[in-house]
N, C-alpha and C. Protein backbone atom coordinates (compact mmCIF):
# COMPACT_ATOMS: atom_id res chain seq x y z
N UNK A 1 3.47 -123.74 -130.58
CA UNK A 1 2.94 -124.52 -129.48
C UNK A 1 1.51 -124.95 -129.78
N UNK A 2 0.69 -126.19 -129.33
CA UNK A 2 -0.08 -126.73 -129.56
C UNK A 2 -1.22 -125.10 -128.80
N UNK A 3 -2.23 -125.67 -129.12
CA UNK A 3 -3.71 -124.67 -128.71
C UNK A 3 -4.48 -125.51 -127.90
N UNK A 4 -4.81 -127.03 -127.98
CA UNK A 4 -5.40 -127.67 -126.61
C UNK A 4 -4.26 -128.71 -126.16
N UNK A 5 -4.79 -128.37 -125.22
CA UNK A 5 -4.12 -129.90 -124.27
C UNK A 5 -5.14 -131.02 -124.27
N UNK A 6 -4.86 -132.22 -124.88
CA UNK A 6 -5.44 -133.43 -124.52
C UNK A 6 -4.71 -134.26 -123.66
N UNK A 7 -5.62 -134.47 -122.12
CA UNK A 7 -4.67 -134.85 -120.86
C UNK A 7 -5.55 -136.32 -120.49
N UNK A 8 -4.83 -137.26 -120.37
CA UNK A 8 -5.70 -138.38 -120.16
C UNK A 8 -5.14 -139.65 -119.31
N UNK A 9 -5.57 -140.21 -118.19
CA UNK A 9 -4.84 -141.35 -117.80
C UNK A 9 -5.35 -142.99 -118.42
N UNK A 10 -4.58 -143.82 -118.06
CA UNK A 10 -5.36 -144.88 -118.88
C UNK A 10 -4.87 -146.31 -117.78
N UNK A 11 -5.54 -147.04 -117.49
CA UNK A 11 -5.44 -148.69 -117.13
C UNK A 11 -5.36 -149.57 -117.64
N UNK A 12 -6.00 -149.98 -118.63
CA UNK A 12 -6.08 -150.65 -119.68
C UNK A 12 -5.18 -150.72 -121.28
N UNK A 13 -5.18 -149.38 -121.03
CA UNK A 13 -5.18 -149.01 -122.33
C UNK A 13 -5.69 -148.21 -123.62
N UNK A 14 -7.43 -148.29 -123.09
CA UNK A 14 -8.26 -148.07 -123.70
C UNK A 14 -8.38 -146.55 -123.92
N UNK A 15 -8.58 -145.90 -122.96
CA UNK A 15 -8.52 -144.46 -122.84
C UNK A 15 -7.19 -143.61 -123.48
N UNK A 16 -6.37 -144.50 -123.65
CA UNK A 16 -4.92 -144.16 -124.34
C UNK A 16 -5.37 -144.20 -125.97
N UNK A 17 -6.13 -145.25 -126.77
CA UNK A 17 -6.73 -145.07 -127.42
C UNK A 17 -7.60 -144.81 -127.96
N UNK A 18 -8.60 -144.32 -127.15
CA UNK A 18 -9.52 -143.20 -127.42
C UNK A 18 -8.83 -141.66 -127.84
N UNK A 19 -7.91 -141.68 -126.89
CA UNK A 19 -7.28 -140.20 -127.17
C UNK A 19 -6.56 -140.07 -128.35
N UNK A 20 -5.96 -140.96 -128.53
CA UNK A 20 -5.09 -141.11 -129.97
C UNK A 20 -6.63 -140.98 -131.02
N UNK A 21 -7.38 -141.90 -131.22
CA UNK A 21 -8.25 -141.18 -131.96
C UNK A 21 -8.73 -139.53 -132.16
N UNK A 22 -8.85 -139.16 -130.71
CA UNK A 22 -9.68 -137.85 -130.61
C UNK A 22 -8.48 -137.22 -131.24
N UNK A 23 -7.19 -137.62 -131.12
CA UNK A 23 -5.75 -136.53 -131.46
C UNK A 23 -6.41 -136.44 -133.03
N UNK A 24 -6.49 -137.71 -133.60
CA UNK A 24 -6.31 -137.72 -135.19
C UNK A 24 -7.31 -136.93 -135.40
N UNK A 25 -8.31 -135.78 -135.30
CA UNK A 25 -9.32 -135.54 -135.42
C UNK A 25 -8.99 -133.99 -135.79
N UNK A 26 -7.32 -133.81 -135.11
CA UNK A 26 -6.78 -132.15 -135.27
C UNK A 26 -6.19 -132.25 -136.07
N UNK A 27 -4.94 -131.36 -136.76
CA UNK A 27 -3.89 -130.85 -137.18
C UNK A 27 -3.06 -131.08 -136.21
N UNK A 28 -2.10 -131.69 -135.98
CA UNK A 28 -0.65 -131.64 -135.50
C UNK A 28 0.09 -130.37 -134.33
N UNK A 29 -0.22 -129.43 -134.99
CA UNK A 29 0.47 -128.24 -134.45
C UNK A 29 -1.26 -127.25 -133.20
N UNK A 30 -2.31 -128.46 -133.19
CA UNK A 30 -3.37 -127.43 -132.82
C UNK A 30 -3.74 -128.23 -131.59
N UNK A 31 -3.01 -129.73 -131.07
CA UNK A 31 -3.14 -130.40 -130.31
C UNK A 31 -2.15 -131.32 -129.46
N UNK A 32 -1.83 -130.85 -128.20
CA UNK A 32 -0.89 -131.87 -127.31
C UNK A 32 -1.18 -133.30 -127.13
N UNK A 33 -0.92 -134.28 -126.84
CA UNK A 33 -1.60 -135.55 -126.42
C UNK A 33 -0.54 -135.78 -125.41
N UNK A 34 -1.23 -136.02 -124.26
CA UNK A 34 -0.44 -136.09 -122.89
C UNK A 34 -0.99 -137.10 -122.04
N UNK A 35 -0.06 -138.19 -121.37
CA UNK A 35 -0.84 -139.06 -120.01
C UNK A 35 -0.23 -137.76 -119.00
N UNK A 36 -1.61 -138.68 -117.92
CA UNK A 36 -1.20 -137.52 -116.73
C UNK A 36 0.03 -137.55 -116.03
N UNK A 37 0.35 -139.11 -116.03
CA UNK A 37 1.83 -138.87 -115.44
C UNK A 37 2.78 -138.48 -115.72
N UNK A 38 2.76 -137.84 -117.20
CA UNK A 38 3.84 -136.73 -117.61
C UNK A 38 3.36 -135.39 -117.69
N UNK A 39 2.56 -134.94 -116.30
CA UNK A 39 2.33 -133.65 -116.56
C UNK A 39 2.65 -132.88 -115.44
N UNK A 40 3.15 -131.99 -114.96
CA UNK A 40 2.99 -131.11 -114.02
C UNK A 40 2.00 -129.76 -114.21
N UNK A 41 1.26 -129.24 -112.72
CA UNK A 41 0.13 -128.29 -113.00
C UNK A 41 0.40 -127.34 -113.99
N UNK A 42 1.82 -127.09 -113.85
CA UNK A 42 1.82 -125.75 -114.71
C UNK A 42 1.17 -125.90 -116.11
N UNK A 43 1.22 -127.39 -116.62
CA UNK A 43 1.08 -127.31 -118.27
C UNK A 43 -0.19 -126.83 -118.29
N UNK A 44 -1.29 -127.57 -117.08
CA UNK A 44 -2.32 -126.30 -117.57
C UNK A 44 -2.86 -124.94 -117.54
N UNK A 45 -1.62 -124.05 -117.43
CA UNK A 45 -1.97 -122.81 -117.67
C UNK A 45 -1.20 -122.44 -119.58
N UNK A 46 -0.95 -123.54 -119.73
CA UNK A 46 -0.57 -123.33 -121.46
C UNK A 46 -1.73 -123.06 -122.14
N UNK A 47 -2.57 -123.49 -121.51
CA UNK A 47 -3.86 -123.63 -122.92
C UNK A 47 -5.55 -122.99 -122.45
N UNK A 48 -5.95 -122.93 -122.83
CA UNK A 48 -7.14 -122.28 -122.39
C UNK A 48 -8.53 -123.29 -122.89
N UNK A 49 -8.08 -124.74 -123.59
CA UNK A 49 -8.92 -125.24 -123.92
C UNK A 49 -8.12 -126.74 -123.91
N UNK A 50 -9.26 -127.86 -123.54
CA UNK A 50 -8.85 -129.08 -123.20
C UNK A 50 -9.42 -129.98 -123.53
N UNK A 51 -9.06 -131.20 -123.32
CA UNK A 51 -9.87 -131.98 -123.14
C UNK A 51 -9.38 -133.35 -122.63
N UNK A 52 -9.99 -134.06 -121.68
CA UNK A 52 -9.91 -134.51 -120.54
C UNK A 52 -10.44 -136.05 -120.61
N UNK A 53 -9.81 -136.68 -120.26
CA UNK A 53 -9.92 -138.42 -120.22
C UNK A 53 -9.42 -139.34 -119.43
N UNK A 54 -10.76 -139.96 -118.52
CA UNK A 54 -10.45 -141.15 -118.35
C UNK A 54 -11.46 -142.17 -118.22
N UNK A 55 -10.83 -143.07 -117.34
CA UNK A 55 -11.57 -144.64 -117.20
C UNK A 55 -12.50 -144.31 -115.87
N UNK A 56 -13.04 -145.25 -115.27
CA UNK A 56 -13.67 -145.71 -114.09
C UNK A 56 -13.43 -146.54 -113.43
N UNK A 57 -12.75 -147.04 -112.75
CA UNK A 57 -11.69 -147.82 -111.90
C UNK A 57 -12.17 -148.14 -110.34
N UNK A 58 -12.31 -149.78 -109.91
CA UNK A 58 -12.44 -150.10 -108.84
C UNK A 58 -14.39 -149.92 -108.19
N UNK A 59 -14.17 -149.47 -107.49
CA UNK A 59 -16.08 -148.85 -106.90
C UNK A 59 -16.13 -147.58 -107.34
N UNK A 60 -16.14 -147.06 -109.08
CA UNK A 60 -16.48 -145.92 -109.04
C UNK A 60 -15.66 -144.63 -108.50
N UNK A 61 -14.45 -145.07 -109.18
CA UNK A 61 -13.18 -144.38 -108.92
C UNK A 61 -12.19 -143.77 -109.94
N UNK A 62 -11.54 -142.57 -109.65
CA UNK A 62 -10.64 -142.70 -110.72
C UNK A 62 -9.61 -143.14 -110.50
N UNK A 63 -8.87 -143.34 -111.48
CA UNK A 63 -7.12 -144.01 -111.88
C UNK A 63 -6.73 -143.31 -110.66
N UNK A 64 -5.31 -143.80 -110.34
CA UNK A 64 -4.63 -143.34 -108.87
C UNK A 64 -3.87 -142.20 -109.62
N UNK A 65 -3.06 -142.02 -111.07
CA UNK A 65 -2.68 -140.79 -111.25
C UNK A 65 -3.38 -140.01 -111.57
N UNK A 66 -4.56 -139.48 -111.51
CA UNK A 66 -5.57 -138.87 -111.52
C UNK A 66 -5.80 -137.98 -110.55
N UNK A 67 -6.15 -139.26 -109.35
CA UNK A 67 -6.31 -138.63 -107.94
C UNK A 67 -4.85 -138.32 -106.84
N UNK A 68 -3.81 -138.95 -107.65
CA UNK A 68 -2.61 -138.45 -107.11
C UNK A 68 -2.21 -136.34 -107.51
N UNK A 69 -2.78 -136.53 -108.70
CA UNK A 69 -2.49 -135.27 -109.28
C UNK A 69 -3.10 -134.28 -109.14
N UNK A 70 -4.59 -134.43 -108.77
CA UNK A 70 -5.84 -133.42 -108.97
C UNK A 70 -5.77 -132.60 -107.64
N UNK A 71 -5.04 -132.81 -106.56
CA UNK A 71 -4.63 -132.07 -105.86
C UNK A 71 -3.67 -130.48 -105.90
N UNK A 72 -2.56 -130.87 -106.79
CA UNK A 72 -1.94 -130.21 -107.31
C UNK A 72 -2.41 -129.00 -108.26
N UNK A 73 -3.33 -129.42 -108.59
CA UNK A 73 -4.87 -127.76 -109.32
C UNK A 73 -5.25 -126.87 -108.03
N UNK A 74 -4.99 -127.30 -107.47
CA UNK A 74 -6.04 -126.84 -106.15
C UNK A 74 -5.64 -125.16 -106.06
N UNK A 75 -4.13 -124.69 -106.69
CA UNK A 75 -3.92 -123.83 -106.59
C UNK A 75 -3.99 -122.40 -108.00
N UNK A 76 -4.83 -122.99 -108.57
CA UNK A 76 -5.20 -122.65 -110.38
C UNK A 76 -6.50 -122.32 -110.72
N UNK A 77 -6.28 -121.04 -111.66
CA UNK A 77 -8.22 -120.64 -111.68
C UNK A 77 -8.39 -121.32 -113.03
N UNK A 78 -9.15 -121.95 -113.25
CA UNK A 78 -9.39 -122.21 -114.48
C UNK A 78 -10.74 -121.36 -115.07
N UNK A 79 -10.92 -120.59 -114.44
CA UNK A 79 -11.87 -119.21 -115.31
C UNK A 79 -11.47 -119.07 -116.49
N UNK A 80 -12.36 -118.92 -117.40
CA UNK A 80 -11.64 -118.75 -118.87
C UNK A 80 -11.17 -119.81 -119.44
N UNK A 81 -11.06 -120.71 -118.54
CA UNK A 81 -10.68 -122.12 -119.53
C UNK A 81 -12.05 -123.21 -119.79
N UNK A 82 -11.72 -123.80 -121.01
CA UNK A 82 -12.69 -124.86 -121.55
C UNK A 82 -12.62 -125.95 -121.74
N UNK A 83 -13.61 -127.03 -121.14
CA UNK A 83 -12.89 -128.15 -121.32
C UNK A 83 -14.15 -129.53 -121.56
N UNK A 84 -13.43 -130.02 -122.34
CA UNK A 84 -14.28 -130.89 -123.02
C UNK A 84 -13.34 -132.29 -122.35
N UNK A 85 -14.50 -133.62 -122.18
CA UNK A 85 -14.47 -134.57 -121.52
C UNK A 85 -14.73 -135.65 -121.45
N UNK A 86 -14.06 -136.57 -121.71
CA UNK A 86 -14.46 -138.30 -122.45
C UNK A 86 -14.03 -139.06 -121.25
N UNK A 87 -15.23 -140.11 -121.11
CA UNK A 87 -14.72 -141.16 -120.00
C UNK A 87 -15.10 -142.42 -120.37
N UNK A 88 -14.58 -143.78 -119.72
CA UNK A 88 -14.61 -145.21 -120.65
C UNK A 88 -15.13 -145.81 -119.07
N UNK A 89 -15.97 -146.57 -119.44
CA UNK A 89 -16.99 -147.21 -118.27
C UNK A 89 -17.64 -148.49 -118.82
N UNK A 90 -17.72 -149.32 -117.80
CA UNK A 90 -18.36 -150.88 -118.35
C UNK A 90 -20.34 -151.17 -118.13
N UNK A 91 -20.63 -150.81 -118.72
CA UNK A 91 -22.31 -150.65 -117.85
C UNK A 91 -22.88 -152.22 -117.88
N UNK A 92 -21.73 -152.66 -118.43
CA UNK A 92 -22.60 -154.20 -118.26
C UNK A 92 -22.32 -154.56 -116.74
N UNK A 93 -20.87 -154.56 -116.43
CA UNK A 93 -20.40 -155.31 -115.30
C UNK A 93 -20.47 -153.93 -114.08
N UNK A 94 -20.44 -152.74 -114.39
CA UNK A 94 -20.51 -151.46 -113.54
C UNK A 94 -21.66 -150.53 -113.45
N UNK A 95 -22.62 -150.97 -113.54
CA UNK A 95 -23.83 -150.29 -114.52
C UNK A 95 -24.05 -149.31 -112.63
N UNK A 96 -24.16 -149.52 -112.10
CA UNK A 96 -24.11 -148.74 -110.46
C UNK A 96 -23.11 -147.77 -110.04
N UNK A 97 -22.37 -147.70 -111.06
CA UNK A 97 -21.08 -146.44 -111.01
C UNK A 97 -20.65 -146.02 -112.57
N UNK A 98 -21.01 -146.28 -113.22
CA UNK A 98 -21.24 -146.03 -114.80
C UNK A 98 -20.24 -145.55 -115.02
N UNK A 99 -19.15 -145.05 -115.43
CA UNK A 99 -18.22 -143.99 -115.56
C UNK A 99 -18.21 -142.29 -114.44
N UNK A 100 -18.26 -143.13 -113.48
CA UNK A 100 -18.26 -142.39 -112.47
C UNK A 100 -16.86 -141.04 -112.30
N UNK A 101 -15.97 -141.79 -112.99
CA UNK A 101 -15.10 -140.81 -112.88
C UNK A 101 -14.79 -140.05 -113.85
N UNK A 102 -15.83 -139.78 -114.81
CA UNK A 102 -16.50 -138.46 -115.48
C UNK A 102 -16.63 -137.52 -114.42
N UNK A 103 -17.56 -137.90 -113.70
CA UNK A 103 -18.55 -137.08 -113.17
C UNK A 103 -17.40 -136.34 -111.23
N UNK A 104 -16.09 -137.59 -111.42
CA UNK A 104 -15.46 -136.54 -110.51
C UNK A 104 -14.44 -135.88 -110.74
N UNK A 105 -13.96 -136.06 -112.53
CA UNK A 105 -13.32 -134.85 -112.59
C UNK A 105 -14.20 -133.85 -112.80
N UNK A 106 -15.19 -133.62 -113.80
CA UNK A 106 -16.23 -132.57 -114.14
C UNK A 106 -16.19 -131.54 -112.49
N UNK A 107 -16.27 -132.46 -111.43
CA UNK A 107 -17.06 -131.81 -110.02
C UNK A 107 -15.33 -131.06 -109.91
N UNK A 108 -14.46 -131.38 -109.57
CA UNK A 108 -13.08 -131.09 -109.46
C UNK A 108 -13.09 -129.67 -110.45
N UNK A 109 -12.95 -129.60 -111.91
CA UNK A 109 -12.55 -129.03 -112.19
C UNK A 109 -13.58 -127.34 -112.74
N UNK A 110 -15.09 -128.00 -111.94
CA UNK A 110 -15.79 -126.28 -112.01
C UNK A 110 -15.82 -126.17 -110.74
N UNK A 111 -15.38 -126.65 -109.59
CA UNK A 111 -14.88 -125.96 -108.36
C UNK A 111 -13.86 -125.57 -108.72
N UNK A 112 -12.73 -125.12 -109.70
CA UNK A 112 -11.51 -124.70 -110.13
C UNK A 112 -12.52 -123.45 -111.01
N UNK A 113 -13.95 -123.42 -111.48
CA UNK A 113 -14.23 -122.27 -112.49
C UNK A 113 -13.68 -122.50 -113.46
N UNK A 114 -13.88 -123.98 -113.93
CA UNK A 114 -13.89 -124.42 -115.61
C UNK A 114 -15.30 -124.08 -116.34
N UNK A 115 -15.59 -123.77 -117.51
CA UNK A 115 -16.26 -124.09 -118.59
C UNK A 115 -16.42 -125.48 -119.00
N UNK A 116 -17.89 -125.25 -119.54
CA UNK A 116 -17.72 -126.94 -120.00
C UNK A 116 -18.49 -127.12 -121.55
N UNK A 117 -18.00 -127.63 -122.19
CA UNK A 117 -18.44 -127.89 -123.86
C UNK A 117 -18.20 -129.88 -123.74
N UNK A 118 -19.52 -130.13 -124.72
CA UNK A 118 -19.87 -131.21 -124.89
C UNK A 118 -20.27 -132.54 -124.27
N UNK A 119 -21.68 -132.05 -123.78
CA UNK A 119 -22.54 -133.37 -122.84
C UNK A 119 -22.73 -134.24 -124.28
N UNK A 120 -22.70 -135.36 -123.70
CA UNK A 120 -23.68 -136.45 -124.29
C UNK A 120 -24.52 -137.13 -123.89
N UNK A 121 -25.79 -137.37 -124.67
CA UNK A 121 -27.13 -138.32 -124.19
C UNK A 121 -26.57 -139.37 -123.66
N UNK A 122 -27.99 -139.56 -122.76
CA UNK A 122 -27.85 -140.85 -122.28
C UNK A 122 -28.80 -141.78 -122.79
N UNK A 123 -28.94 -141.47 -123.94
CA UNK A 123 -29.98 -142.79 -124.71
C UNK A 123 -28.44 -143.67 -125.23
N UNK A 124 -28.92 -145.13 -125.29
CA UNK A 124 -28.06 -145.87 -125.70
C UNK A 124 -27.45 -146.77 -124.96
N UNK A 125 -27.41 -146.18 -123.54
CA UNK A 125 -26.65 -147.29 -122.63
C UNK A 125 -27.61 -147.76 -121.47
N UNK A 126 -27.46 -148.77 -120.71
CA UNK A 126 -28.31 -149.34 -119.81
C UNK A 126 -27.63 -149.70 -118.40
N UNK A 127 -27.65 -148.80 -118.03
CA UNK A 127 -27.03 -148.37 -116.52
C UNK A 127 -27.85 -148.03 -115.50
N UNK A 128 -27.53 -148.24 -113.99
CA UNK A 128 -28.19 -148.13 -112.81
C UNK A 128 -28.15 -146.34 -112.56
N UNK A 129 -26.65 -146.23 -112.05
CA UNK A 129 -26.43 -144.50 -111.44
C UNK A 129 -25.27 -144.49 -112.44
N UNK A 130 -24.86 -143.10 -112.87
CA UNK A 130 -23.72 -142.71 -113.47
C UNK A 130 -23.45 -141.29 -112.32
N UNK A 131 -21.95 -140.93 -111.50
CA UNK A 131 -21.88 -139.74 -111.15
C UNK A 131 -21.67 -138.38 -112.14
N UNK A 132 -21.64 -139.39 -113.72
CA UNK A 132 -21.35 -138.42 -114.75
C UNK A 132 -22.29 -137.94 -115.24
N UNK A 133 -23.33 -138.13 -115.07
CA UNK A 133 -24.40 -137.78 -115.24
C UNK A 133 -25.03 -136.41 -114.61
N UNK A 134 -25.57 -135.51 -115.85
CA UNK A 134 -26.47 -133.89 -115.19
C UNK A 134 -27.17 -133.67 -115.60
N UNK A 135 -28.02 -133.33 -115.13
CA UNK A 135 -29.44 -132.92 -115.69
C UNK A 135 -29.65 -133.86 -117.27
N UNK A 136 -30.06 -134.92 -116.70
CA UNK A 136 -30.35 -135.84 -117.60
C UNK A 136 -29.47 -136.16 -119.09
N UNK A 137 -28.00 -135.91 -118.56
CA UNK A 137 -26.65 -135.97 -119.88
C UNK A 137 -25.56 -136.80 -119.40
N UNK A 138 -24.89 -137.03 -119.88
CA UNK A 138 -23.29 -136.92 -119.01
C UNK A 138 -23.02 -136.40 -119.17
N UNK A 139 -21.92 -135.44 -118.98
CA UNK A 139 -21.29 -134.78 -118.48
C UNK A 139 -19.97 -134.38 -119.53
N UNK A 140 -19.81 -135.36 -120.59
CA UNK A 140 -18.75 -135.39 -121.63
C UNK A 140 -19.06 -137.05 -122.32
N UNK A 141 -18.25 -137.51 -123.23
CA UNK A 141 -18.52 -138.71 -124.22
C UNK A 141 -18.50 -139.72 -123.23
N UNK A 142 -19.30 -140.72 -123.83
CA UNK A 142 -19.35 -141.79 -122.60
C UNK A 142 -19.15 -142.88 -124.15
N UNK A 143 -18.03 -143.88 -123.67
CA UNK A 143 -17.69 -144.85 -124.14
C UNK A 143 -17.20 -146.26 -123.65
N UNK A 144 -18.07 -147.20 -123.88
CA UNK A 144 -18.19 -148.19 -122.81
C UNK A 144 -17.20 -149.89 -123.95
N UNK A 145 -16.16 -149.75 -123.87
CA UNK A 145 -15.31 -150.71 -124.69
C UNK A 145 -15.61 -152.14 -124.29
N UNK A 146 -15.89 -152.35 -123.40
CA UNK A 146 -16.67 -153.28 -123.15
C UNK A 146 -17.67 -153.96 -123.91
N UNK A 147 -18.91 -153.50 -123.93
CA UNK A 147 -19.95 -153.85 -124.04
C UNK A 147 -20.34 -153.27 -125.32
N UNK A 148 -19.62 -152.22 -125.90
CA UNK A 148 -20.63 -151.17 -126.94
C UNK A 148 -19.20 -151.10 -127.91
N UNK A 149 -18.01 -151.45 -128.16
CA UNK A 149 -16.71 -151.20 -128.74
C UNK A 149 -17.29 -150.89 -130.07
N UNK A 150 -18.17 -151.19 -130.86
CA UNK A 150 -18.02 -151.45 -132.18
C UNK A 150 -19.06 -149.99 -132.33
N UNK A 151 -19.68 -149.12 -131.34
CA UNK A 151 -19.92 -147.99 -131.54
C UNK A 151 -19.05 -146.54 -131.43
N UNK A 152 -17.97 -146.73 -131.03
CA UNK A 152 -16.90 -146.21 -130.12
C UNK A 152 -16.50 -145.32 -131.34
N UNK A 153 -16.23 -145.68 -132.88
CA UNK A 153 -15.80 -144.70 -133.92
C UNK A 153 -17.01 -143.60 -134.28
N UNK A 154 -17.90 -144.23 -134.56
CA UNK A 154 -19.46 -143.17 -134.66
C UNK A 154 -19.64 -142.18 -133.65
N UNK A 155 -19.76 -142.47 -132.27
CA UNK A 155 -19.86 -141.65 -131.26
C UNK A 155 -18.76 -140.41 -131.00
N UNK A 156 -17.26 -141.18 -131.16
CA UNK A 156 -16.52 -140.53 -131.24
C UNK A 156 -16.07 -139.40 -132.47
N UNK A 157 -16.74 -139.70 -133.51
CA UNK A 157 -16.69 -139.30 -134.66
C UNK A 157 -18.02 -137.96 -134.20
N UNK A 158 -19.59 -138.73 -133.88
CA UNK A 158 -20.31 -137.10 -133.81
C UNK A 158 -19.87 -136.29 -132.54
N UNK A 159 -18.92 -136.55 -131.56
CA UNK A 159 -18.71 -135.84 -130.45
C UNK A 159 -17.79 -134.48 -131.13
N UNK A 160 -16.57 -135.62 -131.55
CA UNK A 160 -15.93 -134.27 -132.05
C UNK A 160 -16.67 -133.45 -133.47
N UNK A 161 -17.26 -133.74 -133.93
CA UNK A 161 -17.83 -133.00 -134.88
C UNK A 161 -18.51 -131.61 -134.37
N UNK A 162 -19.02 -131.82 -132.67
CA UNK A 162 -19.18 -130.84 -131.87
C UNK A 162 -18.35 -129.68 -131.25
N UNK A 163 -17.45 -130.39 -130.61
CA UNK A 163 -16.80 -129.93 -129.75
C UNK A 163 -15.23 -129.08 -130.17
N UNK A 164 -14.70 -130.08 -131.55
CA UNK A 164 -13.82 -129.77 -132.50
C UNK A 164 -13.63 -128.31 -132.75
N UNK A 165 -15.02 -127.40 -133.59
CA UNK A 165 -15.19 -126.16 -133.65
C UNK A 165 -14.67 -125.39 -132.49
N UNK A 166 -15.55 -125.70 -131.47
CA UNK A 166 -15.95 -124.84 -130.23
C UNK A 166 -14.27 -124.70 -129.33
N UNK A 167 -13.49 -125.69 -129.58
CA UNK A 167 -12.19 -125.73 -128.76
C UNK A 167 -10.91 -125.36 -129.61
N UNK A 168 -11.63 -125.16 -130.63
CA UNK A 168 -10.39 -124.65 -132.04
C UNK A 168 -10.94 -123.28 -131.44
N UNK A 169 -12.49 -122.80 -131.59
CA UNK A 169 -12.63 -120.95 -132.06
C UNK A 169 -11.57 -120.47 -130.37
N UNK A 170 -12.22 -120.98 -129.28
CA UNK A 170 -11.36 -120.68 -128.13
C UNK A 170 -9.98 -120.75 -128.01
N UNK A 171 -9.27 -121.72 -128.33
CA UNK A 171 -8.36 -122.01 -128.78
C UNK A 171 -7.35 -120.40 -129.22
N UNK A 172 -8.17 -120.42 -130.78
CA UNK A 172 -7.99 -118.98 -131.74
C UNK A 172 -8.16 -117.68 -130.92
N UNK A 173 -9.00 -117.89 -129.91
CA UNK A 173 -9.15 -116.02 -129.95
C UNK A 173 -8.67 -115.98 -128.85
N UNK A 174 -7.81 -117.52 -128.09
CA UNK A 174 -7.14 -116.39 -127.11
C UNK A 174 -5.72 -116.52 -127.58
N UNK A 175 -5.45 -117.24 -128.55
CA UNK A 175 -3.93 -116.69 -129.03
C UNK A 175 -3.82 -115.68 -129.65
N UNK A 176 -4.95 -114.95 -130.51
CA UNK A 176 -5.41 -113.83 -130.77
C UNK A 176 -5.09 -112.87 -130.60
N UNK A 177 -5.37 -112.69 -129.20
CA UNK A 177 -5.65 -111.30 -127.99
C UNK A 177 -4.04 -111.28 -127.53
């Protein structure tokens, strides 16, 4: 069985291929790649390490299977679990909600008592408010296909160079135990 779950919804498209990138980044047997609408809660008690994707949709919203689903956690500790977090946002045309729906799964899922691995700066983009945004970071990868596409392999390339380790060693020591 895979060791993370990569769970992600997509509108476009885009976020569907972001994840397919982030997949190519594992071994085969060390990573799921899942949309949300093929998931039920239980899958996330398979894994103890994640990672999490989506878009920003409408006024600073997430995808409807997103918020159709995120209800369905409500009954799940995610103590002990880790989770790493990529979201796709337009700051040219959205720069007042930036990838806002970073910042409401992040809030969702450490009221569940998630862990969290891999903020990224916010040097680089030119935005009003982001809700993904903490203490002067986001909150997980911020990738804006829009406006910035032709940075999208680099960024994505030093994120996981981070986060890769840190969700493999977790990963390892709790299949371990």
């Amino acid at each position: 069985m895979a060791k993370i779950g990569l769970f992600y919804d997509t509108d476009t498209g885009n976020t569907r291929k972001v994840a397919k990138m982030i997949k190519k980044h594992f071994d085969e047997n060390d990573i799921e790649l899942k949309n949300i609408t093929k998931l039920e809660a239980a899958d996330f008690d398979k894994y103890s390490a994640f990672i999490l994707g989506t878009p920003t949709l409408g006024e600073g919203e997430l995808p409807n299977n997103w918020n159709d689903f995120l209800p369905q956690l409500d009954a799940l500790d995610f103590s002990g679990k880790t989770i790493a977090m990529f979201g796709l946002g337009d700051q040219g045309e959205y720069g007042h909600e930036f990838v806002d729906g970073l910042g409401i799964l992040y809030d969702k899922f450490e009221s569940l008592g998630a862990s969290f691995i891999g903020p990224w700066p916010t040097d680089g983009y030119e935005y009003g408010f982001s809700a993904g945004e903490r203490n002067g970071e986001f909150v997980g990868l911020v990738l804006d296909q829009d406006t910035q596409s032709d940075l999208t392999p680099e960024r994505v390339e030093a994120w996981m160079a981070e986060v890769k380790p840190a969700l493999l060693a977790i990963a390892n020591e709790v299949e371990a135990a």
